[in-house]
Protein backbone atom coordinates (compact mmCIF):
# COMPACT_ATOMS: atom_id res chain seq x y z
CA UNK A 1 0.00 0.00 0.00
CA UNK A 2 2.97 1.95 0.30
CA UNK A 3 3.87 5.04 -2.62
CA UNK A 4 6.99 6.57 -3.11
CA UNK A 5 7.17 10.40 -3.03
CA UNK A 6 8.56 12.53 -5.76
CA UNK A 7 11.48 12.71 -2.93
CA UNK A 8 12.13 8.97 -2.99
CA UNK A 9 10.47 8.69 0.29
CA UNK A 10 6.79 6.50 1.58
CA UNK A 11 5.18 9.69 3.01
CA UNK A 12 1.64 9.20 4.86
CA UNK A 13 -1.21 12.24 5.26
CA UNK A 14 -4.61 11.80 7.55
CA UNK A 15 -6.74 14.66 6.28
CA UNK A 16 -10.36 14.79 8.68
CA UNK A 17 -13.24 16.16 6.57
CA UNK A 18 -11.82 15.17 3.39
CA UNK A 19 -14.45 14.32 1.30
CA UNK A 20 -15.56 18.14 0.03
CA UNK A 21 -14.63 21.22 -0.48
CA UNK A 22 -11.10 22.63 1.17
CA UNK A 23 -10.66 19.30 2.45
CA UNK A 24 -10.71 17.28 -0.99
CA UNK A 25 -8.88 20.18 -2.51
CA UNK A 26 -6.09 19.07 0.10
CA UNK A 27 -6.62 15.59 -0.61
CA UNK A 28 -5.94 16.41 -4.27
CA UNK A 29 -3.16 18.51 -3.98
CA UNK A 30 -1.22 16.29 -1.31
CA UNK A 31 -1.54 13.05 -3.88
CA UNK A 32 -0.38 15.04 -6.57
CA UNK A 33 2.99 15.43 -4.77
CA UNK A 34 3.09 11.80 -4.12
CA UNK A 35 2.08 11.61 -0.73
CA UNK A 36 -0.36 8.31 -0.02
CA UNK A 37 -3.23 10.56 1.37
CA UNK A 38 -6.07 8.61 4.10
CA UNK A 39 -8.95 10.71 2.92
CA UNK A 40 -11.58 10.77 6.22
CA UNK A 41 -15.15 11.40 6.31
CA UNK A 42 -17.81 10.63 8.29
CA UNK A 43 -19.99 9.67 5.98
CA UNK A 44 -18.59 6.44 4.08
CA UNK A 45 -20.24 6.81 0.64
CA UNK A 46 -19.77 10.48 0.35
CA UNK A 47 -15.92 9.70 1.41
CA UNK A 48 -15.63 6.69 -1.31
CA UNK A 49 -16.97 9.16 -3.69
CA UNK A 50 -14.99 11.72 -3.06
CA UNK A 51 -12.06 9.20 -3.89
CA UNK A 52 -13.81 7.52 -6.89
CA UNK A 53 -12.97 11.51 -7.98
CA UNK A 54 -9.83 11.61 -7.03
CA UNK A 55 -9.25 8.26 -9.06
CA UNK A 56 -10.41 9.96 -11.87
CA UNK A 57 -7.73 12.43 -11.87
CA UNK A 58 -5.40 9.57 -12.20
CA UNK A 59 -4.37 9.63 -8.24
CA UNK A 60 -5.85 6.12 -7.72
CA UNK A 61 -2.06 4.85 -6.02
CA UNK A 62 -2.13 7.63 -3.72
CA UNK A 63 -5.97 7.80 -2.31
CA UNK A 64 -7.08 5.73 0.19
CA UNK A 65 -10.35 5.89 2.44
CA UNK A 66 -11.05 5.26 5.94
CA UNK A 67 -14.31 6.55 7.83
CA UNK A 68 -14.01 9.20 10.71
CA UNK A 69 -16.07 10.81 13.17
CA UNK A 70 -13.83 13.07 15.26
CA UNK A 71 -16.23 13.23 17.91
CA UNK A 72 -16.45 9.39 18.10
CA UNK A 73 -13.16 8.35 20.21
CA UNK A 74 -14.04 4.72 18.50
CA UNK A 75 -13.78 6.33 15.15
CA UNK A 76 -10.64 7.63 15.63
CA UNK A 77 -8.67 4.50 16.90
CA UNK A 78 -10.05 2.50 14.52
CA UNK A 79 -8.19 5.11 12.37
CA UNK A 80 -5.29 4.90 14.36
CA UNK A 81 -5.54 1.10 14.07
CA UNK A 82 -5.50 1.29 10.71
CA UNK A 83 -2.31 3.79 10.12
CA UNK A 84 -0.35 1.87 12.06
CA UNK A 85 -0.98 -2.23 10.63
CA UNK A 86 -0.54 -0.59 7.30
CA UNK A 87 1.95 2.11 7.54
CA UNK A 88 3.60 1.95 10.81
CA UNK A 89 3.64 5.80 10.75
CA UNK A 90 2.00 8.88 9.87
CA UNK A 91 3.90 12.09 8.52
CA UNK A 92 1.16 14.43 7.70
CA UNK A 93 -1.60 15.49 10.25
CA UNK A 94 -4.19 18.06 8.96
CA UNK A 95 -6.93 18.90 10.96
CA UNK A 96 -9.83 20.53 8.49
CA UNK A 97 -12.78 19.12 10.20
CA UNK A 98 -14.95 21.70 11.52
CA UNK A 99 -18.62 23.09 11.54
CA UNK A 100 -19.90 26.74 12.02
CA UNK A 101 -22.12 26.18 15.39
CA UNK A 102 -24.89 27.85 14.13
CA UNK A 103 -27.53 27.64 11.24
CA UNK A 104 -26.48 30.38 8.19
CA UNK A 105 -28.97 31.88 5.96
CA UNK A 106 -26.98 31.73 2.65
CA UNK A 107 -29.14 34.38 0.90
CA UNK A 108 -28.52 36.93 3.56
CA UNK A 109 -24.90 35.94 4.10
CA UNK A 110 -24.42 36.34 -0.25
CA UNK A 111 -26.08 39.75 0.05
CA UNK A 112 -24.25 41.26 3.29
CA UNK A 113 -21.38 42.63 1.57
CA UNK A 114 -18.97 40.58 3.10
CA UNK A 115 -16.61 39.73 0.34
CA UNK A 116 -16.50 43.53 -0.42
CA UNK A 117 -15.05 43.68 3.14
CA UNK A 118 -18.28 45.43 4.31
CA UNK A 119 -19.41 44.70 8.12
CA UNK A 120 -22.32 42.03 7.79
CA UNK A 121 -25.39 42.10 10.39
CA UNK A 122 -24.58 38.90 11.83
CA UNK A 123 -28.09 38.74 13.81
CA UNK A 124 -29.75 38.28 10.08
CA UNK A 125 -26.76 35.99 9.33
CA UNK A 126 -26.31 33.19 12.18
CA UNK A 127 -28.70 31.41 14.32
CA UNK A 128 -27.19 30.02 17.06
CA UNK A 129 -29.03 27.48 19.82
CA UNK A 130 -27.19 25.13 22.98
CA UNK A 131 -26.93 22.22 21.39
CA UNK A 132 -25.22 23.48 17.91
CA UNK A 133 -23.22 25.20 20.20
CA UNK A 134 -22.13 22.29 22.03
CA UNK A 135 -21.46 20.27 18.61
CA UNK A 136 -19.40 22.76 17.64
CA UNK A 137 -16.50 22.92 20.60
CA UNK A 138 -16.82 19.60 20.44
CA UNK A 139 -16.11 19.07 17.01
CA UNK A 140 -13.93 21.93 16.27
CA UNK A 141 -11.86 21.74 19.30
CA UNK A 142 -12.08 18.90 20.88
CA UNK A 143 -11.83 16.41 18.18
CA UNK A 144 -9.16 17.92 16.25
CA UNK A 145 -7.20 17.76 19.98
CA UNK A 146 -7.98 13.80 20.22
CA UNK A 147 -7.01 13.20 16.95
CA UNK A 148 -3.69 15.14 17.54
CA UNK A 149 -3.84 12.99 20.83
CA UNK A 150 -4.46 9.57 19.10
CA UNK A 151 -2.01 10.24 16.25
CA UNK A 152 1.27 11.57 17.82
CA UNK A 153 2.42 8.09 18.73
CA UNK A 154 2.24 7.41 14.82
CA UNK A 155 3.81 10.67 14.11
CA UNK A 156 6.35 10.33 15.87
CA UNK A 157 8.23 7.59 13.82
CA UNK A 158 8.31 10.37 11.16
CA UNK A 159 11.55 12.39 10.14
CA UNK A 160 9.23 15.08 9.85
CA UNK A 161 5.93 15.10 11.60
CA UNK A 162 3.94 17.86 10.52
CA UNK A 163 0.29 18.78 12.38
CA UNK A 164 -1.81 21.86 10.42
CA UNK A 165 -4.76 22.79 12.56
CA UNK A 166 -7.08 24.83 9.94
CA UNK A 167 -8.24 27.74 11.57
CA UNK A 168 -9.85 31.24 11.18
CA UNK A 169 -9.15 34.58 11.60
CA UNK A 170 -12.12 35.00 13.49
CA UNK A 171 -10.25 32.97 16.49
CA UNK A 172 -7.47 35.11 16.52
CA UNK A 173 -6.83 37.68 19.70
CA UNK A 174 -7.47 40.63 17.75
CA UNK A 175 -11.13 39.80 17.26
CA UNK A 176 -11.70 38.35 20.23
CA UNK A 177 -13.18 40.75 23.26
CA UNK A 178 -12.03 41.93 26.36
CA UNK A 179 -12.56 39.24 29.14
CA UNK A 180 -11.37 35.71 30.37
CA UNK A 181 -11.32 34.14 27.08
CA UNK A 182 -9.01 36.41 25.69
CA UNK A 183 -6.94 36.90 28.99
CA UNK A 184 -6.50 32.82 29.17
CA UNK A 185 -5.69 32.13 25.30
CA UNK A 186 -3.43 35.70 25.92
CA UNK A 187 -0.92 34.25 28.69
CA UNK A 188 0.90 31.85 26.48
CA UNK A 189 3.68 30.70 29.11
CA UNK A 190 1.13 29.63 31.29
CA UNK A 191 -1.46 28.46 28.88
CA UNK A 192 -2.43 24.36 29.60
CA UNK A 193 -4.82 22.89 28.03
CA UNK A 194 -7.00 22.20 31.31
CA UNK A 195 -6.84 25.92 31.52
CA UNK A 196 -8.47 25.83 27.60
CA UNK A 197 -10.94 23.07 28.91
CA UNK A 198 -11.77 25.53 31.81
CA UNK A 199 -12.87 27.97 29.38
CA UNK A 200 -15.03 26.17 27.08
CA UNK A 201 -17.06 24.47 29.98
CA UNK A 202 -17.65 27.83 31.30
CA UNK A 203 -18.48 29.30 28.10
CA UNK A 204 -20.97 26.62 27.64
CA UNK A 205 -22.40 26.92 30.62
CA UNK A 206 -22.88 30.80 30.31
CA UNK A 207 -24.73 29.72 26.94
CA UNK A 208 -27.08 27.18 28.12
CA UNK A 209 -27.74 30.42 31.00
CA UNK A 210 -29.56 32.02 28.27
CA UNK A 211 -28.03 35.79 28.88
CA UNK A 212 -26.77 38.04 26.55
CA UNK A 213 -22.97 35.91 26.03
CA UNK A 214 -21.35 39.82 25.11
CA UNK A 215 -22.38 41.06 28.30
CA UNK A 216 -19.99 37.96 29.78
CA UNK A 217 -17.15 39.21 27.05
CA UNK A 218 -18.15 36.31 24.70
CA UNK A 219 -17.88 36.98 20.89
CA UNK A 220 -21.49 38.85 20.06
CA UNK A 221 -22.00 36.32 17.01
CA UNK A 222 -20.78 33.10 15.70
CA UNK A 223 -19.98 32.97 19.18
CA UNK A 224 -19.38 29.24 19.14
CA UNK A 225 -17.46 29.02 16.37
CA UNK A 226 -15.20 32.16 17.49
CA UNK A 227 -14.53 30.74 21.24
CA UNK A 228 -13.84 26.97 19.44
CA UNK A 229 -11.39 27.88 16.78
CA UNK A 230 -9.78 30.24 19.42
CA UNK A 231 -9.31 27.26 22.03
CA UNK A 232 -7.76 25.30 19.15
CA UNK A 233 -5.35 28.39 18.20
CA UNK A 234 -4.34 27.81 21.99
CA UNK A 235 -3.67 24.05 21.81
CA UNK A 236 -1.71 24.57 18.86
CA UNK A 237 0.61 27.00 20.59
CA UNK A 238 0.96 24.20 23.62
CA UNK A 239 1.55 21.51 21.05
CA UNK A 240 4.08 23.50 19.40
CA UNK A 241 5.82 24.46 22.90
CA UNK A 242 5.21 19.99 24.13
CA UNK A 243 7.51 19.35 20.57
CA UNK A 244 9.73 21.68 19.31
CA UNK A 245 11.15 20.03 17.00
CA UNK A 246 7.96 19.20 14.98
CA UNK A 247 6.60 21.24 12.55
CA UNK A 248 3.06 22.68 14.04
CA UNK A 249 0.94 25.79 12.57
CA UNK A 250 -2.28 26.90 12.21
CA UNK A 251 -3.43 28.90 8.85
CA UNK A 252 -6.50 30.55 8.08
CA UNK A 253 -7.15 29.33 4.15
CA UNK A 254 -9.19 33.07 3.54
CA UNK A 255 -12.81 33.48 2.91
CA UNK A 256 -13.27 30.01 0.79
CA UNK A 257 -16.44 28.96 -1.07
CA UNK A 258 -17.71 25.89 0.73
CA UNK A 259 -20.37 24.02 2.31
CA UNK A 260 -19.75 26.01 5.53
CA UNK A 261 -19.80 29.78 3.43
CA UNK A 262 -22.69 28.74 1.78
CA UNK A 263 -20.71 28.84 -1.48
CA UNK A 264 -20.03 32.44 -1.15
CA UNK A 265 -16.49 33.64 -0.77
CA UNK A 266 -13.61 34.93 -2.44
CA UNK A 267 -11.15 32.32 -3.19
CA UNK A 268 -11.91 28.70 -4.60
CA UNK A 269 -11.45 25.42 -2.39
CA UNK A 270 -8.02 24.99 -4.37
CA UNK A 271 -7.04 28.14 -3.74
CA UNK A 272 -7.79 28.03 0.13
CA UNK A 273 -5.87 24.15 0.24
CA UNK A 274 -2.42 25.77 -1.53
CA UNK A 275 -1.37 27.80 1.66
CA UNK A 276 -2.63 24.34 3.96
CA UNK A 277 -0.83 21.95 1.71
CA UNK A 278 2.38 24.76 1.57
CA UNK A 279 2.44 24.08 5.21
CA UNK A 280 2.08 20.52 5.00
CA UNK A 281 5.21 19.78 3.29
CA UNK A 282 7.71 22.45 4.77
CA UNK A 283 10.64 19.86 6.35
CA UNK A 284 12.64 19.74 9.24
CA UNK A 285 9.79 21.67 11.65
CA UNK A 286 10.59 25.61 9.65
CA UNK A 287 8.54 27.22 10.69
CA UNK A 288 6.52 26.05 14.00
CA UNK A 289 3.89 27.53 16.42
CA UNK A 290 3.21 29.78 14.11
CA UNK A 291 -0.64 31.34 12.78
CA UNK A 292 -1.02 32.57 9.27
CA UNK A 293 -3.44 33.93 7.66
CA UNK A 294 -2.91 32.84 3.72
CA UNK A 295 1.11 33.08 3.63
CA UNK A 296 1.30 35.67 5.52
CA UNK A 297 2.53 35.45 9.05
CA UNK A 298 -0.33 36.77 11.60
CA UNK A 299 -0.10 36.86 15.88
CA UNK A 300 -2.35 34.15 17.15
């Protein structure tokens, strides 16, 4: 089952959410260079699909499938399971998996003047209730953390293990408000993850209170999504710091048409993968622990 790269060398990818738009685009661009990609999805026909396209493309010897649900802990050792009795290893680590927490009204997202850089009315936008709330720290955060978790061991046999956690501007300090989220995630020498953990379970709690979440210095909208990717901006800095040697980043792809944008957006899903796959195959950890948004360089 094993490919050689264009390098010479068997290299192994996991990509979560794989079977659509950034995702495949990854999947795509990662086989092109060789790389035997494990695309993941949680639904299995949409996933084989997605790599019946791939085959079409004439990357049959570098696609292969394996269901995931990275908020099943099952799901992902089976995956884990599975790299390892057929690989032995894993080189490539890309986190894409994620959901917006709240219901989006296409139409009114298309005609808020986003993509001209305008300042939407997110209350016309976003509809956000408890449980989609819930879903989405738990799939956003927490299971791109166990599958960093479940997959190290397998990474670590690699010359050079590479984790990209795909994340958003909209996590970033800048945009976040004043109060204990941003004072936590701010304090980077003493940032743990049961200090992230902390956060999250209050800022669910505060949710499922029912008050106004900006009056608690939550994010006023998307507020799920915001707090999530932010939490998972802090784990990457702590996984970063836990092995230096590795090479660990989180990039914001841009404003992508997908699934999750409703197909609006500036830049295609091939477009948004280049900077994700860029960081995928930079060697020997340079750079690490670092946030970009696009190429550019950004502060977490």
């Amino acid at each position: 089952m094993a490919v050689t790269t264009k390098s010479g060398v068997s290299r192994y990818a996991v990509v979560s959410g794989g079977n659509k738009g950034i995702g495949f685009a990854i999947c795509k661009q990662l086989a092109s260079e060789g790389i035997t990609v494990v695309l993941t999805a949680r639904d299995e026909k949409r996933g084989l699909d997605a790599v019946d396209r791939l085959r079409e493309l004439g990357l049959s010897d570098h696609v292969i499938f394996h269901q995931l649900d990275v908020t099943d802990p099952a799901s992902i050792a089976s995956l884990a399971h599975f790299l390892n009795t057929h690989f032995g290893k894993l080189d490539i680590l890309v986190n894409n998996a994620a959901i917006p927490g709240a219901i989006v009204d296409g139409d009114a997202l298309a005609n808020s003047g986003i993509e001209k850089g305008l300042q939407p009315n997110w209350t016309k936008i976003a509809a956000e209730n408890y449980e989609l709330a819930e879903e989405a720290v738990r799939t956003n955060y927490h299971g791109a953390k166990e599958m960093c978790k479940s997959l190290i061991p397998l990474l670590q046999f690699s010359n050079s293990p590479t984790i990209v956690m795909l994340a958003s501007m909209m996590g970033t300090l800048e945009f976040l408000p004043k109060g204990r989220l941003k004072n936590v995630l701010s304090d980077v020498e003493s940032l743990t993850e049961e200090k992230i953990e902390g956060i999250l379970k209050q800022f669910l709690e505060e949710f499922k209170e029912g008050d106004s979440l900006e009056a608690k210095g939550w994010p006023a909208f998307m507020a799920a999504y915001h707090v999530s990717k932010a939490a998972l901006n802090g784990y990457t800095r702590i996984l970063a710091r836990t092995y230096p040697s590795w090479g660990i980043n989180a990039v914001c792809p841009g404003y992508v048409r997908t699934d999750m944008t409703k197909s609006c957006g500036v830049l295609s899903p091939d477009e948004g993968a280049e900077v994700v796959v860029r960081l995928a195959l930079l060697p020997n950890a340079a750079p690490s622990g670092l946030f970009f948004y696009r190429s550019e360089e950004k502060p977490f």
